[in-house]
Protein backbone atom coordinates (compact mmCIF):
# COMPACT_ATOMS: atom_id res chain seq x y z
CA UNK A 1 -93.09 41.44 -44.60
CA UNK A 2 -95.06 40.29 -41.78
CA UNK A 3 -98.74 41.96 -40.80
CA UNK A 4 -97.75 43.16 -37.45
CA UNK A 5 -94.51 44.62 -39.26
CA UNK A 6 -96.42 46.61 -42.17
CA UNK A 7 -98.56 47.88 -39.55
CA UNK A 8 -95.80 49.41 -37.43
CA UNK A 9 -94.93 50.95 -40.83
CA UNK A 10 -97.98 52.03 -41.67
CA UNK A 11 -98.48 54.40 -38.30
CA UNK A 12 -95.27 55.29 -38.43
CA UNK A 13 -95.56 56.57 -42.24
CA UNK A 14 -98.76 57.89 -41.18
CA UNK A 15 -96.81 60.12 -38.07
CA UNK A 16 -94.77 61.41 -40.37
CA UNK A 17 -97.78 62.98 -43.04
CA UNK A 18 -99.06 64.77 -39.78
CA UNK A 19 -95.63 66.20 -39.05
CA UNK A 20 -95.11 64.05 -35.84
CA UNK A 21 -91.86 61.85 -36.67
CA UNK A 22 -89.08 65.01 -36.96
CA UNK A 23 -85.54 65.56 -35.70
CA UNK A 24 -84.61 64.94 -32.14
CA UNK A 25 -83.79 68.62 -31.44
CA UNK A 26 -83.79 69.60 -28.23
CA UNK A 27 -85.85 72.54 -28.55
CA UNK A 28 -88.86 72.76 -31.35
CA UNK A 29 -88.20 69.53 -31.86
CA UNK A 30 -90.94 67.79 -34.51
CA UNK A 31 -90.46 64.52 -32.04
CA UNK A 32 -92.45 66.64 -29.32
CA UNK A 33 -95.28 65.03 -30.01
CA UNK A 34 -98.97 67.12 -29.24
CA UNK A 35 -100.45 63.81 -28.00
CA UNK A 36 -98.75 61.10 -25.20
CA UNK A 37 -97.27 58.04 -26.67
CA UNK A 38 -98.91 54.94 -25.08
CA UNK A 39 -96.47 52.78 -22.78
CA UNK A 40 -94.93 49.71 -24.43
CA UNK A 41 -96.09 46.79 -22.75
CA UNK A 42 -94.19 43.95 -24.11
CA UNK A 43 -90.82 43.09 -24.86
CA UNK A 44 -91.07 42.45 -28.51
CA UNK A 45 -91.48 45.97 -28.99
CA UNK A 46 -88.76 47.70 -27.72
CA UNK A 47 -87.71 49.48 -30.47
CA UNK A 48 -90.48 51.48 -30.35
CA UNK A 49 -89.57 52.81 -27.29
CA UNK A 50 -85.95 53.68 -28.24
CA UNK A 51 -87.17 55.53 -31.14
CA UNK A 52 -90.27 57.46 -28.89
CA UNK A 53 -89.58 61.65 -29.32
CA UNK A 54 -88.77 61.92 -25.47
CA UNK A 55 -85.98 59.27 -25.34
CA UNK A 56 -84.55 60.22 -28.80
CA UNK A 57 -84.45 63.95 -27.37
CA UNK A 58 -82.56 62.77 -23.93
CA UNK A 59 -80.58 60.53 -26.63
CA UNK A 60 -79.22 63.63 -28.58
CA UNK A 61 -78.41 65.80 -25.43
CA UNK A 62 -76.30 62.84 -24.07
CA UNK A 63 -74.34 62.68 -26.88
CA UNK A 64 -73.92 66.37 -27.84
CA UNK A 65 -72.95 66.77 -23.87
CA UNK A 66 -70.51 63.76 -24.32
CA UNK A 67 -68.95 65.40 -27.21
CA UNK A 68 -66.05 62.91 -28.85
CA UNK A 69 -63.88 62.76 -31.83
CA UNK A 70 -65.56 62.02 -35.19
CA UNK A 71 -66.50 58.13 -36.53
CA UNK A 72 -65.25 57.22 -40.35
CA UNK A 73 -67.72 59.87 -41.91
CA UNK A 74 -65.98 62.74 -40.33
CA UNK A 75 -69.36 64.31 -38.81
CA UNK A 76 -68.63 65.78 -35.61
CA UNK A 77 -71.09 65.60 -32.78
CA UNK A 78 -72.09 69.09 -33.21
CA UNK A 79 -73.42 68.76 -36.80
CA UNK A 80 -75.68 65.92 -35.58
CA UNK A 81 -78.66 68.06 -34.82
CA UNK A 82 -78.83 69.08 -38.32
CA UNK A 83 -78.32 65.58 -39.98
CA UNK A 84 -81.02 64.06 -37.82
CA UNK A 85 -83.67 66.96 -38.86
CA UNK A 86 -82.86 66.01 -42.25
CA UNK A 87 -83.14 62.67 -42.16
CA UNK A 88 -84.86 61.03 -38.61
CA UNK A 89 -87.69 60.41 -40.31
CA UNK A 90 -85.96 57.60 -42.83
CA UNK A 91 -83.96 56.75 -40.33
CA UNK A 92 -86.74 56.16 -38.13
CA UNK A 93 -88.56 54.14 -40.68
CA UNK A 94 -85.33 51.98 -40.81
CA UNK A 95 -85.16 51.39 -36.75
CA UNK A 96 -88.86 50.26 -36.94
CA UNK A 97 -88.49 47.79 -40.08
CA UNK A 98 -85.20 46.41 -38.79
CA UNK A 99 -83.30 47.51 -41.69
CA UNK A 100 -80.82 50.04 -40.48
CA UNK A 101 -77.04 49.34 -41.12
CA UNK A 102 -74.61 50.43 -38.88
CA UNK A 103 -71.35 51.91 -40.03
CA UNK A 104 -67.82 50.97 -39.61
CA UNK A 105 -66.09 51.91 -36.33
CA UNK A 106 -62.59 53.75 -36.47
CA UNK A 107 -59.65 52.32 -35.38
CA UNK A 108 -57.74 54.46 -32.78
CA UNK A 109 -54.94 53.19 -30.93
CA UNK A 110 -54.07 54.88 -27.32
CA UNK A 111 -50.46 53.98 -24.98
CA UNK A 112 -51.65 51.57 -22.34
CA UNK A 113 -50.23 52.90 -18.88
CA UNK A 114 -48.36 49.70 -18.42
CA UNK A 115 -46.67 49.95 -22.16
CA UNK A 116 -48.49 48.75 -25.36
CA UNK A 117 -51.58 49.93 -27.23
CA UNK A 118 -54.99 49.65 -26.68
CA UNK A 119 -57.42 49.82 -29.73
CA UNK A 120 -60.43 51.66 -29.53
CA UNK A 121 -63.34 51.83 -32.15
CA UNK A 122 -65.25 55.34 -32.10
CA UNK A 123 -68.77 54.60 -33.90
CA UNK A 124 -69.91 57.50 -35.79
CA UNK A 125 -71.88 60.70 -34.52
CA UNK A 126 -74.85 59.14 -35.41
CA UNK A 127 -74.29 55.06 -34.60
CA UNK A 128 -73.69 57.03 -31.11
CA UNK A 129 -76.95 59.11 -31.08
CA UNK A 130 -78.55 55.23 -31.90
CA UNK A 131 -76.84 53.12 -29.32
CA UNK A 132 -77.61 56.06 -26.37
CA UNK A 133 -81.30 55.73 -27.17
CA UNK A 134 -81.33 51.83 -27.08
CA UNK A 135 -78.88 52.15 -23.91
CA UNK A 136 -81.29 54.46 -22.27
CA UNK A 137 -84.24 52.02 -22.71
CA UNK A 138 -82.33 48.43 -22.42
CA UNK A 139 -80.85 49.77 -19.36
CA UNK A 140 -84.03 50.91 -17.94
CA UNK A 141 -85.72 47.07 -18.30
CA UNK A 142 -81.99 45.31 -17.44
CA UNK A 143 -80.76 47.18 -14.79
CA UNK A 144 -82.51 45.57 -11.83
CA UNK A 145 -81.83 42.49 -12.94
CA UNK A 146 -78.11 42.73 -11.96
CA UNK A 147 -76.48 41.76 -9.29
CA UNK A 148 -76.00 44.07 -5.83
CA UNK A 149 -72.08 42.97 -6.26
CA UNK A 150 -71.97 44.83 -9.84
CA UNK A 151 -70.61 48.32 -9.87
CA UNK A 152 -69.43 49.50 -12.88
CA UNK A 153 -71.44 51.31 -15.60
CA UNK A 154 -74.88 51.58 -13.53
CA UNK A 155 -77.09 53.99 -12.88
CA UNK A 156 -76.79 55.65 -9.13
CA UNK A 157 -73.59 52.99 -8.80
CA UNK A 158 -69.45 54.10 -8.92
CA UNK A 159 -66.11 53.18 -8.72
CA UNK A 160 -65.88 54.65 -5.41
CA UNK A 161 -69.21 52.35 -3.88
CA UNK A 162 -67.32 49.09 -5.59
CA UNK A 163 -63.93 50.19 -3.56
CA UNK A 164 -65.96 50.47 -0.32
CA UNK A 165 -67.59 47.50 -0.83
CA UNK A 166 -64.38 45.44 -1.04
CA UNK A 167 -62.78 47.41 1.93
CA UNK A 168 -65.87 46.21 3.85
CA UNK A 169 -65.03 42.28 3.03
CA UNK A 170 -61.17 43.12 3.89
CA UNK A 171 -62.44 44.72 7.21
CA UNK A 172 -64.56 41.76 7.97
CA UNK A 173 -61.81 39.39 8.22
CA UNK A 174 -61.39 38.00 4.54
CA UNK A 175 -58.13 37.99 4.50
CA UNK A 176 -57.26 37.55 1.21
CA UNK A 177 -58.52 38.24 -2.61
CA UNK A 178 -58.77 36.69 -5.42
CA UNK A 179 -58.01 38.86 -8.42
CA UNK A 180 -59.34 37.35 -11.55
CA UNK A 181 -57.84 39.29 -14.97
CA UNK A 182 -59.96 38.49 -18.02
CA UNK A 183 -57.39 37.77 -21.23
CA UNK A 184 -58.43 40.26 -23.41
CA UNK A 185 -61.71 40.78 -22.81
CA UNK A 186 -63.45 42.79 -25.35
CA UNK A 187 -61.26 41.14 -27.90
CA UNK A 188 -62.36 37.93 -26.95
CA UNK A 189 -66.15 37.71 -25.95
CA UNK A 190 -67.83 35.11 -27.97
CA UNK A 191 -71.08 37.26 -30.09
CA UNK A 192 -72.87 33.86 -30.19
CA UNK A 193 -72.77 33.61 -26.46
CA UNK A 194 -73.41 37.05 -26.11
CA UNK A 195 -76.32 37.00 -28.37
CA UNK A 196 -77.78 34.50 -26.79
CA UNK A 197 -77.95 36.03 -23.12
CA UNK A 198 -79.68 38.88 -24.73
CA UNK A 199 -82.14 36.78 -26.59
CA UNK A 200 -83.18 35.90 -23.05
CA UNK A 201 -83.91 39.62 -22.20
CA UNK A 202 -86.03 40.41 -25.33
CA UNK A 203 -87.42 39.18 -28.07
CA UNK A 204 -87.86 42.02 -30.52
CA UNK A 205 -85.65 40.54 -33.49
CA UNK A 206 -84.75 44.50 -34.37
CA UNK A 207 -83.17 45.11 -31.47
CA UNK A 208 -81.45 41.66 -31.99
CA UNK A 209 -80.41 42.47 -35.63
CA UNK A 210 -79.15 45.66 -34.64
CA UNK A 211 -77.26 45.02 -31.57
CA UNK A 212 -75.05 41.62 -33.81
CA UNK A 213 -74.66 44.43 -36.23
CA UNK A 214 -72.92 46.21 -33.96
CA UNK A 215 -70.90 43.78 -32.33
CA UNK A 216 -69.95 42.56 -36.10
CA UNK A 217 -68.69 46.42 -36.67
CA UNK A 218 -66.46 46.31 -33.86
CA UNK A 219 -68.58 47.45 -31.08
CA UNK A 220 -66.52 45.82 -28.25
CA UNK A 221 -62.78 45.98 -29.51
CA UNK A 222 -60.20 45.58 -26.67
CA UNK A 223 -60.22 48.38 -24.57
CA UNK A 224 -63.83 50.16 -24.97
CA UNK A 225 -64.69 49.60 -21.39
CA UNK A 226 -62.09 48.42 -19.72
CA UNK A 227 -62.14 49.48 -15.71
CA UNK A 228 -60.19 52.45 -15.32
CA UNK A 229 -58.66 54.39 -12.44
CA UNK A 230 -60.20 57.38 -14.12
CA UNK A 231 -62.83 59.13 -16.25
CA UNK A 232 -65.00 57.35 -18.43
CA UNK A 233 -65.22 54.68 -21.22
CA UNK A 234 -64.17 55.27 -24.52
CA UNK A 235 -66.41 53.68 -27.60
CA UNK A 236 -70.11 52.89 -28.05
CA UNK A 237 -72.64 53.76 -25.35
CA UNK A 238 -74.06 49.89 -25.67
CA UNK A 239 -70.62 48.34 -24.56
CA UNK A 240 -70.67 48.82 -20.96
CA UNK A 241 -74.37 47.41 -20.61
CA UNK A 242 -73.67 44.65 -23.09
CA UNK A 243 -70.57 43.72 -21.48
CA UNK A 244 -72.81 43.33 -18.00
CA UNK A 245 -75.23 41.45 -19.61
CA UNK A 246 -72.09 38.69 -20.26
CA UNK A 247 -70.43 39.17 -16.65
CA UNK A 248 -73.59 38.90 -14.90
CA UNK A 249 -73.33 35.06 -15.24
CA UNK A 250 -70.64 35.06 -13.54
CA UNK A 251 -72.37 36.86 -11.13
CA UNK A 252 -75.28 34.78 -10.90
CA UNK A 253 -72.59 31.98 -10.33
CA UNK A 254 -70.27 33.53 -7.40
CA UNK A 255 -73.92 34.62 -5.61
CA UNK A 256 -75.16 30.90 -6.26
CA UNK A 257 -72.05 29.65 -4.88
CA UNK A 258 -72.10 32.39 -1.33
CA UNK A 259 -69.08 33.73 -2.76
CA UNK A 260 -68.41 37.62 -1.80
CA UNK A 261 -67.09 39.54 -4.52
CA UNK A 262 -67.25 42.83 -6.16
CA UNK A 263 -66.74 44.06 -9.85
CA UNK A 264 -66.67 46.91 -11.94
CA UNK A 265 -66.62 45.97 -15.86
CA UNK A 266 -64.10 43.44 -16.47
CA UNK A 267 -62.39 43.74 -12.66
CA UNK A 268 -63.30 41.21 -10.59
CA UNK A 269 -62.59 40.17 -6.69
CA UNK A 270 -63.21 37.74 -4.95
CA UNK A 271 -62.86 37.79 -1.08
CA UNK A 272 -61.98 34.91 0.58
CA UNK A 273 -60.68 33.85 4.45
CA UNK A 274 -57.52 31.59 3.04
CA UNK A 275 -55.02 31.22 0.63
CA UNK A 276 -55.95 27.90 0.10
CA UNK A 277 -59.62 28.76 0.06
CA UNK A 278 -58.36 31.47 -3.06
CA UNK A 279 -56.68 28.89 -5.39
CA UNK A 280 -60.25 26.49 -5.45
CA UNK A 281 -61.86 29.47 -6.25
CA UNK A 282 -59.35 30.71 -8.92
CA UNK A 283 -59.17 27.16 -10.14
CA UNK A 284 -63.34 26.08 -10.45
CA UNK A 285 -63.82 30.18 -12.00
CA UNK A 286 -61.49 29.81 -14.63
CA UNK A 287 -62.76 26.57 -15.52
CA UNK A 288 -66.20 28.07 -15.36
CA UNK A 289 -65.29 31.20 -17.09
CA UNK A 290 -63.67 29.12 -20.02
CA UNK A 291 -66.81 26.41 -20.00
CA UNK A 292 -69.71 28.79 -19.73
CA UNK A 293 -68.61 32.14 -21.51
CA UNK A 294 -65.70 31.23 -23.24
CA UNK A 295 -63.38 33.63 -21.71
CA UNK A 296 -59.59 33.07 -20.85
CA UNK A 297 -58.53 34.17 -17.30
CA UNK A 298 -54.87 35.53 -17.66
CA UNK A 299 -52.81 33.75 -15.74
CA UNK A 300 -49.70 36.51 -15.67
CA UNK A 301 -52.33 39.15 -14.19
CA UNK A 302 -54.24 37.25 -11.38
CA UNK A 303 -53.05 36.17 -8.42
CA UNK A 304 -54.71 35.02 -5.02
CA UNK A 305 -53.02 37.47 -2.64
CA UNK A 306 -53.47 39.54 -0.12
CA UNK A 307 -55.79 42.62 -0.86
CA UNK A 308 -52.91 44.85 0.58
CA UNK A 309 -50.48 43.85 -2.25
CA UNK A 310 -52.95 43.92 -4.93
CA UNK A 311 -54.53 47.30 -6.53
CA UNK A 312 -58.54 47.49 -7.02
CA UNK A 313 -59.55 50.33 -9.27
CA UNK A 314 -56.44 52.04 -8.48
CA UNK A 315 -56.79 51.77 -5.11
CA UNK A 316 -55.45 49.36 -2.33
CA UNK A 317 -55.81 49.13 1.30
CA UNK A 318 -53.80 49.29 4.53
CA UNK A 319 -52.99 46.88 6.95
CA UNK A 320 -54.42 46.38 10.17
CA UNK A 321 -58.41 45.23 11.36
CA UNK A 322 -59.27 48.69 10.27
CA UNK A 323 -58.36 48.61 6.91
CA UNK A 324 -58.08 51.87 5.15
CA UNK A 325 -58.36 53.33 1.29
CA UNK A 326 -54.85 54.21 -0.56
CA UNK A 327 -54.32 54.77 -3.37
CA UNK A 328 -52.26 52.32 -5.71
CA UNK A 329 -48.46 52.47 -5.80
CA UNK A 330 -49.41 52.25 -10.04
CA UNK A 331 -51.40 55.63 -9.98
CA UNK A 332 -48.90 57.34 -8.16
CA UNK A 333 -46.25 56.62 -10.34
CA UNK A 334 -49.10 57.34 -13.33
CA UNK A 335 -49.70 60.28 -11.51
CA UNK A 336 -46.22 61.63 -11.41
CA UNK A 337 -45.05 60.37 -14.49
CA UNK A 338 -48.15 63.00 -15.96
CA UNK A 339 -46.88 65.62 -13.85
CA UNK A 340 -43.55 65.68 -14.94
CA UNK A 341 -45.01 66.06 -18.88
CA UNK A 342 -46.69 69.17 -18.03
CA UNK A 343 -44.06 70.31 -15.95
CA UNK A 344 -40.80 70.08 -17.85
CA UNK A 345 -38.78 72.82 -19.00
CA UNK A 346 -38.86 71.90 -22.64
CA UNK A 347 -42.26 72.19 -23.27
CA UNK A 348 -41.79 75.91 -23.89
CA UNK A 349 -45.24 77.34 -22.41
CA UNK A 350 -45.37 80.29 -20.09
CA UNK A 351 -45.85 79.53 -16.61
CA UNK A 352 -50.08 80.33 -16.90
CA UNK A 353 -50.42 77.54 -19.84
CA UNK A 354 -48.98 74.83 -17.49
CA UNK A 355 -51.10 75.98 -14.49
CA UNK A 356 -54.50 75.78 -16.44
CA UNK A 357 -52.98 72.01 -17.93
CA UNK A 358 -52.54 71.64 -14.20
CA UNK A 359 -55.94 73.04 -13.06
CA UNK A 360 -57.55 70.48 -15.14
CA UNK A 361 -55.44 67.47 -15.05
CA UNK A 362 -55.17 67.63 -11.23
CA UNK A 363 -58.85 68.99 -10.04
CA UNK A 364 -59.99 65.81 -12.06
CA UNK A 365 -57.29 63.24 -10.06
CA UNK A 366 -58.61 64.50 -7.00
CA UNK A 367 -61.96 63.87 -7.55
CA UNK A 368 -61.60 60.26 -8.05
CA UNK A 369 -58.62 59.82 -6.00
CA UNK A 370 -59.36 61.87 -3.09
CA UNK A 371 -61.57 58.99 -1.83
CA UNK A 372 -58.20 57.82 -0.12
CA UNK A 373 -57.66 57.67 3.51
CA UNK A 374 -54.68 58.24 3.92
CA UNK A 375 -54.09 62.55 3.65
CA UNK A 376 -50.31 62.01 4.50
CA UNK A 377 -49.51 60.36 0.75
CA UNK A 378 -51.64 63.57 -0.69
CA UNK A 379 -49.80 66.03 1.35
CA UNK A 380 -46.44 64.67 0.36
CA UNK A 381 -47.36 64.79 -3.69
CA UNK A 382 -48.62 68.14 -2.88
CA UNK A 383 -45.58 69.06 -1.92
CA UNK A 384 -43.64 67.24 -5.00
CA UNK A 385 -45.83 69.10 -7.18
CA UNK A 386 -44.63 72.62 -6.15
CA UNK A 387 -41.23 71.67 -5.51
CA UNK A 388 -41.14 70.71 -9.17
CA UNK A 389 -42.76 74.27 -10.43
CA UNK A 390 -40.46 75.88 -8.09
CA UNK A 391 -37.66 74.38 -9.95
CA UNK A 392 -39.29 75.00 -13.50
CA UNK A 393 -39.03 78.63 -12.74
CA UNK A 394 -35.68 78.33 -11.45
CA UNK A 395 -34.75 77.08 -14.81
CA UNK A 396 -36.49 79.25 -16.57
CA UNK A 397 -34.92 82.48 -14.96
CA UNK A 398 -31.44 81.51 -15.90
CA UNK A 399 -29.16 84.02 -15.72
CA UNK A 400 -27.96 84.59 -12.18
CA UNK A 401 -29.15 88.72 -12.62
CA UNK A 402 -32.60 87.56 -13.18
CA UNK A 403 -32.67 85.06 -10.78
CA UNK A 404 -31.42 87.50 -7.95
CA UNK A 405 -34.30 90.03 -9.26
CA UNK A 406 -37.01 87.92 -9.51
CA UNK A 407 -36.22 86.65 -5.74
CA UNK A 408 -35.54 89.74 -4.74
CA UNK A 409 -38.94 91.36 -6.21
CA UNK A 410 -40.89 88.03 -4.74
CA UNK A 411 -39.94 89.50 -1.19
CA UNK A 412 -36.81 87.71 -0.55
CA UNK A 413 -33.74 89.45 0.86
CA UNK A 414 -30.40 90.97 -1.51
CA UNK A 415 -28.48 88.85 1.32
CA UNK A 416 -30.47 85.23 1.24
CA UNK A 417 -31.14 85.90 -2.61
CA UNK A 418 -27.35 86.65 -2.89
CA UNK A 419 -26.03 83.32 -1.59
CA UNK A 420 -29.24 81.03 -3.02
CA UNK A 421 -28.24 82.17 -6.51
CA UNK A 422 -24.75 81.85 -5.85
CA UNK A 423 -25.06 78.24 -4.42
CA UNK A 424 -22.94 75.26 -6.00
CA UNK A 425 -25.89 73.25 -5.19
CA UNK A 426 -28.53 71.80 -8.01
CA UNK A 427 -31.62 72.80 -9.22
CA UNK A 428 -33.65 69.81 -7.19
CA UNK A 429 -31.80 70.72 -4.04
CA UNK A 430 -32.37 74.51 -4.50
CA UNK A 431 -36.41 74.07 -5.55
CA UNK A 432 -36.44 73.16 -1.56
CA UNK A 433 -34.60 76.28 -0.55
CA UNK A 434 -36.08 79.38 1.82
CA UNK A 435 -35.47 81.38 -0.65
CA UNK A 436 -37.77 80.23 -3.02
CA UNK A 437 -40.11 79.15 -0.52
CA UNK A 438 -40.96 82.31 0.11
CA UNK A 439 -40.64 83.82 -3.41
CA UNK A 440 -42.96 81.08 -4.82
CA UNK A 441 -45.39 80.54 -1.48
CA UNK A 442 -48.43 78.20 -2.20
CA UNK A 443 -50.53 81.01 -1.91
CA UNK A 444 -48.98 82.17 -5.14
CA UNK A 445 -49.47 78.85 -7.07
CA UNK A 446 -53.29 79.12 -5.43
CA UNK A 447 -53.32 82.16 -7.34
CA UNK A 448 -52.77 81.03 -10.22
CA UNK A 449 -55.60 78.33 -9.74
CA UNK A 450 -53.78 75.07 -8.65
CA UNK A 451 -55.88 73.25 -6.54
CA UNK A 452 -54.06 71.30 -3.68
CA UNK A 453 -54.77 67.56 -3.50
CA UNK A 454 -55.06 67.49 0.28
């Protein structure tokens, strides 16, 4: 062992007698340390930043807030707390010597929306607690080093600012986009290539040795942070940085080049005045791409087209020289396809469960989605919506006496409610009908807390 390495050991061993290296609690912590920890001025010791009381405290509450399923040890996120007060001191020890061993990632596989699986690998409670701490300082000296055209996964950055961006380059007269789909990405990046773009960002051999160990558990299986019309990435905190850290040579290459572009994760477009303008560039970045980083461009999935047929973070744009946000024709039908789960009649839930399924599912769509322009397309799937509860209820009534007192109880009259239950026409058809307009108003599914998209 090294001088400079025993030494880091020995103060660290020497915290730990005074009753300075603890667990990461929140509150009485033994990391809140009496005296300030001197800044960290060079890159070979990061790790001793990652493992400094403050960040491992912000570390914790990130995690705990983040909640998530158990790794292969079956701890839960909520039994962390205790593990670490047990044990940070060792593990600490382990950070600073570069001898911590990461654990296996679980397998989990999800539907894709388009059909398929995607694999996911959930690190364990406490591989999770690790990789937010090193995320929290990595981040903090990487960051600025990306490019302006890089959206995804970044502090003070979103989906949203990515989808203006390119709306911007469609308004400005580039008429058409080049959509580049990376085969596979997270199944495919090359950990030698990887590795050695982040060798060129530090030199502290831990945070080397820990970071392949990672990537050798399974850190970046297909599908851990993957662009997504909503929430957030599944996985290891590290993936999203680390996979910037490979896409920012591309970057580097489309700025080098005066291309303008935007991405977010593995989505990438290009905005370009021609068609023929699009195929060079789809041609010389795929040979790039396969030359430089070793990645496969998927030929089925990209297209040079125009930006109004193709879908950027689940949204599109309209036609015209003011271009405006819309949302996908994909996430609509995603959309509905959701809606009619929680709203079928077999699901056998009263009418309160599938209002708070609602509530959530729907409050959450239009927070990403309400970024659109275009109110009509909300207004109509607003209307969708209750038409379909209207007709849930109409199926669950029945029996032609119920349905005549429940309309007639809503405020309907014995003569309308009289010839709607006696209709020959359909449940669709009568879901639309005055009748049960008025005995299921929007005011009364506002009551029971379904927000309205528009």
């Amino acid at each position: 062992m090294s001088s400079k390495r025993q030494k880091i050991l020995n103060e660290a061993l020497a915290e730990t007698r005074n009753g300075e290296a603890g667990t990461p609690e929140a509150k009485g912590s033994e990391l809140s340390h009496a005296t300030k920890e001197p800044e960290i001025p060079s890159m070979s010791t990061l790790m001793e930043e990652v493992v400094q009381s403050e960040n491992a405290k912000r570390a914790l509450k990130k995690v705990l807030q983040n909640k998530g399923a158990p790794g292969v040890d079956g701890m839960t996120v909520d039994k962390l707390p205790a593990h670490l007060k047990q044990h940070w001191t060792t593990i600490r020890l382990q950070l600073l010597s570069g001898t911590y061993a990461p654990n296996a990632v679980k397998r989990v596989d999800i539907p894709k929306p388009g059909g398929g699986v995607r694999q996911l690998g959930i690190p364990t409670a406490l591989d999770r607690f690790i990789q937010q701490a090193m995320l929290q300082i990595l981040q903090k000296n990487w960051d600025e080093t990306f490019s302006d055209c890089s959206f995804g996964f970044r502090p003070g950055r979103s989906a949203h600012q990515a989808v203006e961006q390119a709306q911007k380059y469609v308004g400005s007269g580039l008429r058409y986009v080049v959509d580049i789909d990376l085969e596979k990405f997270f199944d495919r990046v090359n950990h030698d290539v990887l590795m050695g773009l982040i060798a060129k960002r530090t030199n502290d051999k831990r945070i080397l040795k820990i970071i392949r160990a990672y990537l050798n558990a399974g850190i970046m299986a297909d599908g851990l942070v993957h662009a997504r019309d909503e929430g957030t990435p599944q996985g290891g905190p590290l993936s999203p940085l680390l996979s910037n850290v490979m896409l920012d040579v591309l970057d580097k290459e489309l700025e080098r080049r005066g291309h303008k572009f935007v991405r977010y994760a593995d989505d990438n477009n290009i905005y370009v005045a021609s068609e023929r303008a699009g195929k060079r560039v789809m041609q010389s970045i795929t040979m790039f791409l396969a030359r430089k980083l070793k990645l496969k461009v998927n030929a089925e999935k990209s297209a040079v087209d125009r930006p109004q047929k193709r879908k950027f973070l689940g949204f599109s744009f309209t036609y015209g020289k003011t271009p405006k946000r819309r949302i996908a024709p994909q996430a609509i039908s995603r959309m509905k396809k959701k809606i009619r789960e929680l709203t079928r009649k077999t699901k056998g839930q009263s009418l309160e469960q599938t209002a708070e399924q609602l509530q959530r599912y729907l409050t959450g769509w239009r927070g990403y989605f309400g970024f659109c322009e275009t109110r009509s397309v909300l207004k109509l799937l607003d209307s969708w919506i209750r038409r379909r509860l209207r007709r849930l209820l109409w199926k669950q009534w029945k029996l032609s006496s119920r349905r005549f007192t429940e309309l007639t109880k809503r405020g309907v009259s014995k003569n309308l409610a009289a010839q709607t239950v006696g209709s020959p026409h359909g449940d669709w058809h009568l879901s639309n009908s005055p009748a049960l307009n008025i005995a299921l108003s929007n005011d009364f599914f506002a009551s029971l807390g379904i927000p309205t998209l528009a």
